[in-house]
PDB file of N, CA and C in Angstrom:
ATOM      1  N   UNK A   1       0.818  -1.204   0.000  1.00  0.00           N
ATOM      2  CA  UNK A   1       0.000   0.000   0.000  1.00  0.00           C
ATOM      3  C   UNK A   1       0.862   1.268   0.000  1.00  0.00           C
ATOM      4  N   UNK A   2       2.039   0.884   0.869  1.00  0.00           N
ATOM      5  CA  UNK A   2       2.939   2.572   0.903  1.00  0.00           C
ATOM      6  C   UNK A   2       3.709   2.643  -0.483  1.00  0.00           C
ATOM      7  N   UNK A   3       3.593   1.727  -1.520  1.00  0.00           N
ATOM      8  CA  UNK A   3       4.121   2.210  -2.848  1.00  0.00           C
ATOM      9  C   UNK A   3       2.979   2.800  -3.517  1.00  0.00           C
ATOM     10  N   UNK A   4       1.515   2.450  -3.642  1.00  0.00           N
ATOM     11  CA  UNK A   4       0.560   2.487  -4.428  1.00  0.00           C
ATOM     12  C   UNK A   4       0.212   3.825  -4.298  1.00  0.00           C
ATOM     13  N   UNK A   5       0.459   4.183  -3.388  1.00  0.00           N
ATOM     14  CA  UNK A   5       0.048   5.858  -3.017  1.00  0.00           C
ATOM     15  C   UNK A   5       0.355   6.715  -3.993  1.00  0.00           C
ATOM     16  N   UNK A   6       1.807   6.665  -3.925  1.00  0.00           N
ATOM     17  CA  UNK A   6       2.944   7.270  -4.809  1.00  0.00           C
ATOM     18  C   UNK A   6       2.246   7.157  -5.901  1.00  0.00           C
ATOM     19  N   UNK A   7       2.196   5.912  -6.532  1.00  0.00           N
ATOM     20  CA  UNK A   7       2.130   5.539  -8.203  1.00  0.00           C
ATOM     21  C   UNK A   7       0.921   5.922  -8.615  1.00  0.00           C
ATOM     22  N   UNK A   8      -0.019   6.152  -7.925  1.00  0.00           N
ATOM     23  CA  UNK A   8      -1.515   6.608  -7.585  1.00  0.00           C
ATOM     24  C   UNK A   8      -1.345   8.080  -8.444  1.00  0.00           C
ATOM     25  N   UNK A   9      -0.800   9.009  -7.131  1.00  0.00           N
ATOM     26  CA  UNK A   9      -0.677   9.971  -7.348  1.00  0.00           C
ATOM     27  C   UNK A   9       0.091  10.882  -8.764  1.00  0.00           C
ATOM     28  N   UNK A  10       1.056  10.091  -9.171  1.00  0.00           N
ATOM     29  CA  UNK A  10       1.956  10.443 -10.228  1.00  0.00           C
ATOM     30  C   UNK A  10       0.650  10.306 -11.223  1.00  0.00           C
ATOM     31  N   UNK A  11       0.162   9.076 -11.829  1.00  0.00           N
ATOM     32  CA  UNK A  11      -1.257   8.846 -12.614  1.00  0.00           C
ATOM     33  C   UNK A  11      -1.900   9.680 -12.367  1.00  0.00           C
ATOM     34  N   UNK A  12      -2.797  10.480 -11.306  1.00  0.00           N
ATOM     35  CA  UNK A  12      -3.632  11.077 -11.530  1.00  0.00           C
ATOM     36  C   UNK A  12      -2.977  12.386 -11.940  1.00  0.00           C
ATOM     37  N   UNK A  13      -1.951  12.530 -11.109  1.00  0.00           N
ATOM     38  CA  UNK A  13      -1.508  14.346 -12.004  1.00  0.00           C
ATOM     39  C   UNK A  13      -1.039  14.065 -13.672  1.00  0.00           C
ATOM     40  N   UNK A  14      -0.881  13.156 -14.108  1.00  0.00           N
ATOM     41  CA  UNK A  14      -0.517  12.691 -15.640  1.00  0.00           C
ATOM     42  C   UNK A  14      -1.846  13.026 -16.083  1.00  0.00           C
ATOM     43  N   UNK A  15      -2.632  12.756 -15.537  1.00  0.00           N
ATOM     44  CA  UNK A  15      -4.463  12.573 -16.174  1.00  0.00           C
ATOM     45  C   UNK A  15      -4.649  13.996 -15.977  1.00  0.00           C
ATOM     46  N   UNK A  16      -4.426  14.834 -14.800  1.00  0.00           N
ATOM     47  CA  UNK A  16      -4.262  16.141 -14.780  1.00  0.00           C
ATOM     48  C   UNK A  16      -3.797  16.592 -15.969  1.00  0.00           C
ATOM     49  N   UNK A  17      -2.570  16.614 -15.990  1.00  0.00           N
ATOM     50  CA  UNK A  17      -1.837  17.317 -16.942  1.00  0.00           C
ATOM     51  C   UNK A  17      -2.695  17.218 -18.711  1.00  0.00           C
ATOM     52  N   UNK A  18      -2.980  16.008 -18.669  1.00  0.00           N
ATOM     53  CA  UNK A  18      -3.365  15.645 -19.778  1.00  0.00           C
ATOM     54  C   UNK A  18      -4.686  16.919 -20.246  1.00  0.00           C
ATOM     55  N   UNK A  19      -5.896  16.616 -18.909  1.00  0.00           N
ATOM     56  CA  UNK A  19      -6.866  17.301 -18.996  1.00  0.00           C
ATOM     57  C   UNK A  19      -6.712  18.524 -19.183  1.00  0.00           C
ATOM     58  N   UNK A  20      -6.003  19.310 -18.268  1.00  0.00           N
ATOM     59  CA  UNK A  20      -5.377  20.804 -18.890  1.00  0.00           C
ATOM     60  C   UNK A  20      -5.207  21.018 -19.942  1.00  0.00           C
ATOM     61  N   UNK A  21      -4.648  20.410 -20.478  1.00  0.00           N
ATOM     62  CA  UNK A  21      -4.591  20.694 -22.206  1.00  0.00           C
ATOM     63  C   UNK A  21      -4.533  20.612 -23.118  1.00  0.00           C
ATOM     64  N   UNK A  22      -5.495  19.460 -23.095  1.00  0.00           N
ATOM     65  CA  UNK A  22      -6.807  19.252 -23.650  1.00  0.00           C
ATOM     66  C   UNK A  22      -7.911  20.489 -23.122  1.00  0.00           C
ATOM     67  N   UNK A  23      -8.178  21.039 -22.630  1.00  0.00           N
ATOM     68  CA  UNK A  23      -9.107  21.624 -22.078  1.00  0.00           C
ATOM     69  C   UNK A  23      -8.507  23.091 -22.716  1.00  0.00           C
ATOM     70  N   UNK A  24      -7.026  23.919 -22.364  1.00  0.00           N
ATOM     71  CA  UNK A  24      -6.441  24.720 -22.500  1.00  0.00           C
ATOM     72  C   UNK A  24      -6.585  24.560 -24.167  1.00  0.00           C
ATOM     73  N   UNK A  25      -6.732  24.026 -25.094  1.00  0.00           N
ATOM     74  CA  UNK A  25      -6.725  23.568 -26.559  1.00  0.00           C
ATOM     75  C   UNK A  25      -7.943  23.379 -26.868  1.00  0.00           C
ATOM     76  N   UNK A  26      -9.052  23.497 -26.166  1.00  0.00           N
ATOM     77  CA  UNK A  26     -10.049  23.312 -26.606  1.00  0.00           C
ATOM     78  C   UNK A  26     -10.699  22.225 -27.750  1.00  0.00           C
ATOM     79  N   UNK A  27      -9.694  20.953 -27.053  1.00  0.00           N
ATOM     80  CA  UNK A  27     -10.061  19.629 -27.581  1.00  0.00           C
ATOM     81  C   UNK A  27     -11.152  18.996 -26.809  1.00  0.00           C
ATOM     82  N   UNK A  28     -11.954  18.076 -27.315  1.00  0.00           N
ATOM     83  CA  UNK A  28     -12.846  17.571 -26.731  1.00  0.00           C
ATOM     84  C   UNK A  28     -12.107  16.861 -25.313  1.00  0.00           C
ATOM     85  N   UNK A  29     -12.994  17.011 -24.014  1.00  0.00           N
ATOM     86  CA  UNK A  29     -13.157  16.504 -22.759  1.00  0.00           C
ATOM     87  C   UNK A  29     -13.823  14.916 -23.039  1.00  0.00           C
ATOM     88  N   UNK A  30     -13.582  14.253 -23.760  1.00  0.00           N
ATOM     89  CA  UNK A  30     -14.336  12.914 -23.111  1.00  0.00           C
ATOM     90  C   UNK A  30     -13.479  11.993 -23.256  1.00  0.00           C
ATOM     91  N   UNK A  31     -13.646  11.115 -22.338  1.00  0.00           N
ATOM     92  CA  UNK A  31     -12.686   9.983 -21.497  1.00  0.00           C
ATOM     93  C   UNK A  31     -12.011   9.239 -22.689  1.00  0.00           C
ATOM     94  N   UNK A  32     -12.099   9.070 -23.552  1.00  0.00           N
ATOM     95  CA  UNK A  32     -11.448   8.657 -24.661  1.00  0.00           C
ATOM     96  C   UNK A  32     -10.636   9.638 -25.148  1.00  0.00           C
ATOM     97  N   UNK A  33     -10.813  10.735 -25.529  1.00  0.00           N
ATOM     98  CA  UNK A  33      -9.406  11.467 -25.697  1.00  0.00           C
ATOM     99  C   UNK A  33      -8.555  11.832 -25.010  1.00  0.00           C
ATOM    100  N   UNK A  34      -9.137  11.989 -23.486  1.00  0.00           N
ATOM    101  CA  UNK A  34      -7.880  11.568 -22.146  1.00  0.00           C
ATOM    102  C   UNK A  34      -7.542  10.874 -22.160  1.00  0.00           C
ATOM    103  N   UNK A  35      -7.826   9.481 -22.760  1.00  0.00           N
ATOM    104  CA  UNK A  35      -6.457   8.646 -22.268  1.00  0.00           C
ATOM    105  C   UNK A  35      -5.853   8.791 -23.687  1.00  0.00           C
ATOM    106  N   UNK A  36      -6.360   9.168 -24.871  1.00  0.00           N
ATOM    107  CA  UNK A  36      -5.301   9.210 -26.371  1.00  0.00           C
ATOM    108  C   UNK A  36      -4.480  10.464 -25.719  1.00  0.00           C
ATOM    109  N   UNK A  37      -4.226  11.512 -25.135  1.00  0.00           N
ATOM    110  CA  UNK A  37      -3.510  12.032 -24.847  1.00  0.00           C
ATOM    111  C   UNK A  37      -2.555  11.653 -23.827  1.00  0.00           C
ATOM    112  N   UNK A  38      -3.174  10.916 -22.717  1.00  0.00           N
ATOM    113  CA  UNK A  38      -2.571  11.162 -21.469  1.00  0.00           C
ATOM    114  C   UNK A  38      -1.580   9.500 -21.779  1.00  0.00           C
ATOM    115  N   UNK A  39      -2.239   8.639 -22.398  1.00  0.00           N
ATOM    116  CA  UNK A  39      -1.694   7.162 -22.688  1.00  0.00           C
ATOM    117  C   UNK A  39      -0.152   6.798 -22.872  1.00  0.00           C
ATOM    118  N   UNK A  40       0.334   8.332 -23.890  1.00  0.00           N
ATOM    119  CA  UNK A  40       1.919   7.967 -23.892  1.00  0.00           C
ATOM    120  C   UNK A  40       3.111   8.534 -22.633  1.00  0.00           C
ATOM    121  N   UNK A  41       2.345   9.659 -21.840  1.00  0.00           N
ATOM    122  CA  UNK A  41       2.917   9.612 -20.853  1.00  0.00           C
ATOM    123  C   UNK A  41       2.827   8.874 -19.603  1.00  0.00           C
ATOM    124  N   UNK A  42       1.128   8.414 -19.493  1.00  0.00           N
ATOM    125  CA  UNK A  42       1.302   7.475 -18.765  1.00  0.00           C
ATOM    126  C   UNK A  42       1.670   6.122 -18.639  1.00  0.00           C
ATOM    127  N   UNK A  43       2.501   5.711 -19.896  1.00  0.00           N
ATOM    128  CA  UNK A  43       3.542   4.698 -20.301  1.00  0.00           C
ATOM    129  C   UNK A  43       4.853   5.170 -20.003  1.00  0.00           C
ATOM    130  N   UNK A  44       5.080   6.430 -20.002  1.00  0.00           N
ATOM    131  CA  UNK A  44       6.414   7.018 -19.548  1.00  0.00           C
ATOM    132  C   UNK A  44       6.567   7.113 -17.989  1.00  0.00           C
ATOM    133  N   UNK A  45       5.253   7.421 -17.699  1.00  0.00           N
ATOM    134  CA  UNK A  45       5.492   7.600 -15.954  1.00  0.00           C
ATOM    135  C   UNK A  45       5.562   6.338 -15.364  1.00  0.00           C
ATOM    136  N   UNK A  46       5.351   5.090 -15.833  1.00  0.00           N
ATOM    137  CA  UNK A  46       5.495   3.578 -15.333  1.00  0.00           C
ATOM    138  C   UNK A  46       7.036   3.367 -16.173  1.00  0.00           C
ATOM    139  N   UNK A  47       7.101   3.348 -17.061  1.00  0.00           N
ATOM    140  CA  UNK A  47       8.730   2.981 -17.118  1.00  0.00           C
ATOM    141  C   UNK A  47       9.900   3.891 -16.839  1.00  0.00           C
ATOM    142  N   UNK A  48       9.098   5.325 -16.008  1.00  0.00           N
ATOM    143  CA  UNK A  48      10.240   5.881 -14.706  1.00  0.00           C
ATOM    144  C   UNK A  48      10.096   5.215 -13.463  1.00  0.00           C
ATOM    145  N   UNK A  49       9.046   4.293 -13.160  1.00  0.00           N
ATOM    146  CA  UNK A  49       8.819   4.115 -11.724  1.00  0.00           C
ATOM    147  C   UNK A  49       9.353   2.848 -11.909  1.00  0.00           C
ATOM    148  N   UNK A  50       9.603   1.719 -13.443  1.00  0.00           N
ATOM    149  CA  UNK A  50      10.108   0.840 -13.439  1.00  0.00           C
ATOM    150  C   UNK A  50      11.588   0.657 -13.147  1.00  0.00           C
ATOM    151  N   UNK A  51      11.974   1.659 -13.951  1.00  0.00           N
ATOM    152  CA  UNK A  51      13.485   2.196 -13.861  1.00  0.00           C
ATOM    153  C   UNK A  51      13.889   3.282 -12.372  1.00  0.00           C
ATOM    154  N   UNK A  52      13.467   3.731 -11.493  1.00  0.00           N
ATOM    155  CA  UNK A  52      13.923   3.858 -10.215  1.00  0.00           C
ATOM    156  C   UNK A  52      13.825   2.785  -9.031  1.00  0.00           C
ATOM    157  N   UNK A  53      12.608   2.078  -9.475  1.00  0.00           N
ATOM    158  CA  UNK A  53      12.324   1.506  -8.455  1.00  0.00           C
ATOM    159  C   UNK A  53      12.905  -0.205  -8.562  1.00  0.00           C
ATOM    160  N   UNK A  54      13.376   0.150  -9.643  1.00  0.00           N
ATOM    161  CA  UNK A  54      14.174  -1.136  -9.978  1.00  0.00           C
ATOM    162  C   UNK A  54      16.095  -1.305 -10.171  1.00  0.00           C
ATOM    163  N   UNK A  55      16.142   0.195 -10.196  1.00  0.00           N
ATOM    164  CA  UNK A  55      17.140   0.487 -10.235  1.00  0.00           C
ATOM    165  C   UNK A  55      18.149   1.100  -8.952  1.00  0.00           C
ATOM    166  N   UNK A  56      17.633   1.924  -8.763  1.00  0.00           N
ATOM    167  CA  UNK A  56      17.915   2.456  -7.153  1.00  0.00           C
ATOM    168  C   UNK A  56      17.208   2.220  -6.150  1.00  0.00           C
ATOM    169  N   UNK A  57      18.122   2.762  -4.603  1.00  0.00           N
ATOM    170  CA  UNK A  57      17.081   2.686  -3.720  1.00  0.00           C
ATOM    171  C   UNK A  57      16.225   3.781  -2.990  1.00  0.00           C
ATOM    172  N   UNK A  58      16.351   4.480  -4.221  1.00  0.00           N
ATOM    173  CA  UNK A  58      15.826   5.836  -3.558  1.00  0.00           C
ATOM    174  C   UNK A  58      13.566   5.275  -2.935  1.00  0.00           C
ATOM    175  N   UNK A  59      13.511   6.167  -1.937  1.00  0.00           N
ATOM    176  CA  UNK A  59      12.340   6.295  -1.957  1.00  0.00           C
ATOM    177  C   UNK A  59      11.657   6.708  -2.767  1.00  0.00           C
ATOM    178  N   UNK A  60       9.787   6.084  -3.134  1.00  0.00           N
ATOM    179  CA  UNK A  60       9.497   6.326  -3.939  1.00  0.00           C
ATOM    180  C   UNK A  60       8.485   8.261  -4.039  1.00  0.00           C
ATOM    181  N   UNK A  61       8.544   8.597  -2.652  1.00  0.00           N
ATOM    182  CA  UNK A  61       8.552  10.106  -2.235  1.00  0.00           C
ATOM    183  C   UNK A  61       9.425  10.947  -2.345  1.00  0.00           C
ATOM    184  N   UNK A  62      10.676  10.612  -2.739  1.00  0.00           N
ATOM    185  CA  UNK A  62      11.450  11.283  -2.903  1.00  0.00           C
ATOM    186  C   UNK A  62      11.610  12.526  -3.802  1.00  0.00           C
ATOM    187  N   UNK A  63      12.428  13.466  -4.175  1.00  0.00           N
ATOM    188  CA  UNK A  63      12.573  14.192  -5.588  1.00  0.00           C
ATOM    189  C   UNK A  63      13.525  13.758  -6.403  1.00  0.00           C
ATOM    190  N   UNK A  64      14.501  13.011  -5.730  1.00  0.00           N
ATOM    191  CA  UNK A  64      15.408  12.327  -6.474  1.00  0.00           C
ATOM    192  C   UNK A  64      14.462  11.231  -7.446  1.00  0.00           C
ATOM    193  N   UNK A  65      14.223  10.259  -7.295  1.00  0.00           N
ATOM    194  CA  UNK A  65      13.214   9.407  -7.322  1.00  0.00           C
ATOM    195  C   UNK A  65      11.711  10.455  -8.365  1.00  0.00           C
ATOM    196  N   UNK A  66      11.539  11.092  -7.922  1.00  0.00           N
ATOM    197  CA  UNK A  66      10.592  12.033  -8.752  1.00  0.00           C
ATOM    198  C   UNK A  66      11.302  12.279 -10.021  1.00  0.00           C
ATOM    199  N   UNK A  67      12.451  12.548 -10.183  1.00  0.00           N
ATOM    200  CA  UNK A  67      12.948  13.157 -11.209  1.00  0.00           C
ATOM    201  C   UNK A  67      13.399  12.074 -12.333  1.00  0.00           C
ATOM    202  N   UNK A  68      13.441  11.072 -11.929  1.00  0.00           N
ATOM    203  CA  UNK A  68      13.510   9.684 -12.376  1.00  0.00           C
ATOM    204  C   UNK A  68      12.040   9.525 -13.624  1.00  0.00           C
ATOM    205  N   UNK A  69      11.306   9.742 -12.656  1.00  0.00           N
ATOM    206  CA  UNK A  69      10.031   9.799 -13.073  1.00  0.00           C
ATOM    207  C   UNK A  69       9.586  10.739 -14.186  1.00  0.00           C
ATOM    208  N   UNK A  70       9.959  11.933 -13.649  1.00  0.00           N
ATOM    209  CA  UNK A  70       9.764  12.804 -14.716  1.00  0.00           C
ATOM    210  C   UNK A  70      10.689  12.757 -16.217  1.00  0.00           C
ATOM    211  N   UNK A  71      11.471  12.210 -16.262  1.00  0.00           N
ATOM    212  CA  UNK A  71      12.810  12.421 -16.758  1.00  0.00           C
ATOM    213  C   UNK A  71      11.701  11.120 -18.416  1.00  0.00           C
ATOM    214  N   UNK A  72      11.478  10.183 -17.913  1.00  0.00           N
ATOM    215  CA  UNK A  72      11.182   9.103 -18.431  1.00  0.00           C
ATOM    216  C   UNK A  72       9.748   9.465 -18.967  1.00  0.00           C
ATOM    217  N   UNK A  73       8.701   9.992 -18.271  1.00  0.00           N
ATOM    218  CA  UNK A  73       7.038  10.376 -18.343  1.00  0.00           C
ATOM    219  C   UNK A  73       7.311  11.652 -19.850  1.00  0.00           C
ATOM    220  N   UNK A  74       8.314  12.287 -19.570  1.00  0.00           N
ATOM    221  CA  UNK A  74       9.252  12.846 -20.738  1.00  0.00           C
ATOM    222  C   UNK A  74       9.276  12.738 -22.229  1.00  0.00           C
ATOM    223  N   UNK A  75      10.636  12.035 -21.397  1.00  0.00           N
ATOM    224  CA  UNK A  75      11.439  10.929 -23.026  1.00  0.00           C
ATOM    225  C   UNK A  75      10.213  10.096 -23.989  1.00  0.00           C
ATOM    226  N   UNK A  76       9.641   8.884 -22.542  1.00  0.00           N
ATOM    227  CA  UNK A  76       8.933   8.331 -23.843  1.00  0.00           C
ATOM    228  C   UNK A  76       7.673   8.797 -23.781  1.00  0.00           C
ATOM    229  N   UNK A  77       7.342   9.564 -23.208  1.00  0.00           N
ATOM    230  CA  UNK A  77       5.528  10.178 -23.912  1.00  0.00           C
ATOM    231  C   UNK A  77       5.932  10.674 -24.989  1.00  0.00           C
ATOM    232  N   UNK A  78       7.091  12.147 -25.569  1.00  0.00           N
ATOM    233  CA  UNK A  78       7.350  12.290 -26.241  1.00  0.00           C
ATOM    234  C   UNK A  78       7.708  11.709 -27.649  1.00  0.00           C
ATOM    235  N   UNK A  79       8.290  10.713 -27.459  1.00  0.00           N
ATOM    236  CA  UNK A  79       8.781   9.414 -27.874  1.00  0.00           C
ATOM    237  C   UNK A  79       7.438   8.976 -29.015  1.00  0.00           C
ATOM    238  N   UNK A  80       6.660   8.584 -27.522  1.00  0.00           N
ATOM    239  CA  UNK A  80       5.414   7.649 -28.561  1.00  0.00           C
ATOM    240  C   UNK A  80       4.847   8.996 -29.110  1.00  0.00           C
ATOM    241  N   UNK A  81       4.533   9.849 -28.985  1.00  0.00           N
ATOM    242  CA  UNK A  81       3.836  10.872 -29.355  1.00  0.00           C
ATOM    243  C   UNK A  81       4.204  10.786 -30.987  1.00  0.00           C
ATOM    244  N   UNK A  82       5.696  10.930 -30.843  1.00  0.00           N
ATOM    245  CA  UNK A  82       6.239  11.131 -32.193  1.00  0.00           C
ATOM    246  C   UNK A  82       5.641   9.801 -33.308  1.00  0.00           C
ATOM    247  N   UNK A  83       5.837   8.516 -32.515  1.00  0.00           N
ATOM    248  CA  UNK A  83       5.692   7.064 -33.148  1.00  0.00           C
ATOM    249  C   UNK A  83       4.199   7.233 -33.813  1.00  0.00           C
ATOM    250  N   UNK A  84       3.357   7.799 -33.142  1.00  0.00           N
ATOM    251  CA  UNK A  84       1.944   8.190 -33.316  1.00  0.00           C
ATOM    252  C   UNK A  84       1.538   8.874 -34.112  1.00  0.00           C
ATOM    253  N   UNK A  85       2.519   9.746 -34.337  1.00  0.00           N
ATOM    254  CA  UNK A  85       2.540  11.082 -35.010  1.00  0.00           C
ATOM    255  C   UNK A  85       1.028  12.207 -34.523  1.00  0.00           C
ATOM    256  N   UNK A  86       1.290  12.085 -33.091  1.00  0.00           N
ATOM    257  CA  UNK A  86       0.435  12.831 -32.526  1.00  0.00           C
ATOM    258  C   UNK A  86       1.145  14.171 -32.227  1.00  0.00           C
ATOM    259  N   UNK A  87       2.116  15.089 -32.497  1.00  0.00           N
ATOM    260  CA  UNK A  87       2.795  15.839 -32.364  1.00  0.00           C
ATOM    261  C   UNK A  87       4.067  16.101 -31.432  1.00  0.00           C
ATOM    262  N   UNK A  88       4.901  16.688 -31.844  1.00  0.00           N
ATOM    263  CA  UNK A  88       6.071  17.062 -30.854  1.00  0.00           C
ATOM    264  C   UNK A  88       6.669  18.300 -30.733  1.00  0.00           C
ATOM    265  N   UNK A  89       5.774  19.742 -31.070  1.00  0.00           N
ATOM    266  CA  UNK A  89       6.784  20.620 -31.612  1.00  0.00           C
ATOM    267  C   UNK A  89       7.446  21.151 -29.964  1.00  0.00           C
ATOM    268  N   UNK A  90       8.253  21.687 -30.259  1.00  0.00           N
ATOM    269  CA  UNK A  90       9.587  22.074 -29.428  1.00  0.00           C
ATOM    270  C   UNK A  90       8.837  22.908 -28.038  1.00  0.00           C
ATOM    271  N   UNK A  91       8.110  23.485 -28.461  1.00  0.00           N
ATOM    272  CA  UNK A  91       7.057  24.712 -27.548  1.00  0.00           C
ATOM    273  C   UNK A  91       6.421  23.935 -26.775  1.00  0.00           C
ATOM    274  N   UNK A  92       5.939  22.302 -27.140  1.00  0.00           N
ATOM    275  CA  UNK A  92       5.250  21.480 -26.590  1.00  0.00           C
ATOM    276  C   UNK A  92       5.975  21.077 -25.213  1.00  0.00           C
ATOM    277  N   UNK A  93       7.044  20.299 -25.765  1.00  0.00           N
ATOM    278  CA  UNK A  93       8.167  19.627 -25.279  1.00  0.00           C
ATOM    279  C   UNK A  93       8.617  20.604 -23.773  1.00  0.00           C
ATOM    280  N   UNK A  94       8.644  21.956 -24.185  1.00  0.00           N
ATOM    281  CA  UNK A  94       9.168  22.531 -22.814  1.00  0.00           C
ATOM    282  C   UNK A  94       7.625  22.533 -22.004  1.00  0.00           C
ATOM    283  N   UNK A  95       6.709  23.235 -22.191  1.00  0.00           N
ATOM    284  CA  UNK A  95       5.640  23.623 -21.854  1.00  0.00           C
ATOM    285  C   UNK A  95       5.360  22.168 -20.678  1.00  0.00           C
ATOM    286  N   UNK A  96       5.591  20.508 -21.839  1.00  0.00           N
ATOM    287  CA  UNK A  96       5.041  19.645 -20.790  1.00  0.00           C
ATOM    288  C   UNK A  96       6.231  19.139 -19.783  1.00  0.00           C
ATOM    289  N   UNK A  97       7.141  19.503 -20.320  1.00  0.00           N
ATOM    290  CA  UNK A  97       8.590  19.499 -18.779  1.00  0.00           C
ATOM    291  C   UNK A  97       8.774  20.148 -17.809  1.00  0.00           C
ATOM    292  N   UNK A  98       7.962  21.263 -18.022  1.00  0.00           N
ATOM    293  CA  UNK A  98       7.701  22.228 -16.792  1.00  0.00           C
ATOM    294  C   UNK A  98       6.499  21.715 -15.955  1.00  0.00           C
ATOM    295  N   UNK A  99       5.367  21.580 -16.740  1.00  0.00           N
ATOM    296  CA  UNK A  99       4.373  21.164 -16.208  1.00  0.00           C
ATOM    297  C   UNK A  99       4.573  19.983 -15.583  1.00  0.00           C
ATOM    298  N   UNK A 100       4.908  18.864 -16.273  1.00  0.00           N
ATOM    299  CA  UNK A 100       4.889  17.308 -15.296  1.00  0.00           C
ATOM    300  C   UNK A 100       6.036  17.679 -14.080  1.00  0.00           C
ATOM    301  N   UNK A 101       6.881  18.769 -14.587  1.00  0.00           N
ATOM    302  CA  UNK A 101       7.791  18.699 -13.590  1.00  0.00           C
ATOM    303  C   UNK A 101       7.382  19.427 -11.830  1.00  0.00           C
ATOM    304  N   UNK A 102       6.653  20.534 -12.218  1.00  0.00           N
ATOM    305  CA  UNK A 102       5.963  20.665 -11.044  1.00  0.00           C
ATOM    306  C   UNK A 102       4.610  20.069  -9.783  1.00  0.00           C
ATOM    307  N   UNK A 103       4.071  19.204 -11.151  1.00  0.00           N
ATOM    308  CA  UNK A 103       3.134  18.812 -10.873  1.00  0.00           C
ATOM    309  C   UNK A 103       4.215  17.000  -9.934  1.00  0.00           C
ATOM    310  N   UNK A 104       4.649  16.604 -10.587  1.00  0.00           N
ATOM    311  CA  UNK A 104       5.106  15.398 -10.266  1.00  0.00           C
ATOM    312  C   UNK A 104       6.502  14.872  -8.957  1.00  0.00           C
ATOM    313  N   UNK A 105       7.206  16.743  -8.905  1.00  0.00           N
ATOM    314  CA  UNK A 105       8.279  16.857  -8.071  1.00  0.00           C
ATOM    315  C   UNK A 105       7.518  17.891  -7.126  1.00  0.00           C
ATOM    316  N   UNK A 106       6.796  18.302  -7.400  1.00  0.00           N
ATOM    317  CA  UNK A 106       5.827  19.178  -6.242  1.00  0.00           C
ATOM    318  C   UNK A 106       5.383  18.669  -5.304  1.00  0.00           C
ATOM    319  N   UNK A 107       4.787  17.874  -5.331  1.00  0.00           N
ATOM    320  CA  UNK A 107       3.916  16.797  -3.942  1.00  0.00           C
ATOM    321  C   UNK A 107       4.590  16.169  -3.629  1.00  0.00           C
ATOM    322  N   UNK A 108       6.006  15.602  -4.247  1.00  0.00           N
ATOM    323  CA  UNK A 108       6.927  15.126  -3.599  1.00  0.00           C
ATOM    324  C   UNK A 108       7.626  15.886  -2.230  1.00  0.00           C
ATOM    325  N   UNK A 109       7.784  17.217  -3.159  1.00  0.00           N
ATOM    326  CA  UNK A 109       8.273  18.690  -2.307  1.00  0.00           C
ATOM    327  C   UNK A 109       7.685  18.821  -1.350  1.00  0.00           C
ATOM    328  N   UNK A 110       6.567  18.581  -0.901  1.00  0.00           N
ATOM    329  CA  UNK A 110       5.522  19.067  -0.031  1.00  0.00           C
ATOM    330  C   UNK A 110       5.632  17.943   0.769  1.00  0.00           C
ATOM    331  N   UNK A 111       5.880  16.628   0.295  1.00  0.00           N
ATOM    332  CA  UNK A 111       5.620  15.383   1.117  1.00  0.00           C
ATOM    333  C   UNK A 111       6.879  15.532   2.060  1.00  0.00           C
ATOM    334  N   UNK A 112       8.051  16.101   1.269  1.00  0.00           N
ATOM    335  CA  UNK A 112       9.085  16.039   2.350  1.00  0.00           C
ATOM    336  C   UNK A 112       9.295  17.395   3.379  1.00  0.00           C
ATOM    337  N   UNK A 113       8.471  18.069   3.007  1.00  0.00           N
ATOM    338  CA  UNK A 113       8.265  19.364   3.797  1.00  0.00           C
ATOM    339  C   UNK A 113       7.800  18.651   5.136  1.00  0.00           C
ATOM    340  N   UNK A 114       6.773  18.339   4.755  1.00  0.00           N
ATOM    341  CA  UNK A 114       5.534  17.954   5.700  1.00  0.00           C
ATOM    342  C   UNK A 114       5.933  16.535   7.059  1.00  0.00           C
ATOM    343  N   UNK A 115       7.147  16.094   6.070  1.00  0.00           N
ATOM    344  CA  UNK A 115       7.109  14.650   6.568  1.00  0.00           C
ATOM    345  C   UNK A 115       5.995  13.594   6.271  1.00  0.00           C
ATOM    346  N   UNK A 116       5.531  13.639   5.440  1.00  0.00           N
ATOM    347  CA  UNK A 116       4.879  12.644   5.289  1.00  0.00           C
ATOM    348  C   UNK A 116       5.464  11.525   4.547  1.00  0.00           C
TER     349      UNK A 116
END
């Protein structure tokens, strides 16, 4: 249960992120184009949690460990995006590295503020 939290949370801010903008773009809101958007990063945010949590021993609250995450939710959303040819332009690319990055190393930030 004390991993699922984590992996919980990373997913729903991915589904976040996704919804933003989609929403910010004024693409359709229905549950099928959230996950065609949100699908290649949330393949990226499991093969960062595959690759830290398989790789190091960092905690999975961590920011170290977060950045793992982000680093990968990244590479291959981007990645498949391209394979898809669902877009990649450059404006994108920063826009969603900032975003997953606050959203995904943020509550981490807060978790270690807080102690939790």
């Amino acid at each position: 249960m004390t991993r699922l939290l984590p992996v919980l949370a990373d997913a729903a801010l991915v589904l976040l992120f996704a919804f933003l903008g989609r929403r910010s773009h004024e693409h359709g809101l229905s549950l099928t184009g959230l996950f065609q958007t949100a699908g290649p990063f949330l393949c990226g945010t499991a093969a960062g949690w595959l690759l830290a949590a398989g790789l190091t021993d960092l905690a999975p609250r961590s920011v170290p460990f977060g950045l793992v995450v982000v680093a990968a939710t990244v590479v291959v959303g981007m990645g498949l995006r391209l394979v898809f040819a669902q877009g990649v332009a450059w404006s994108f690319v920063l826009v969603a590295t900032a975003v997953l990055s606050v959203l995904l190393l943020g509550w981490r930030a807060i978790a270690g503020l807080v102690g939790a």
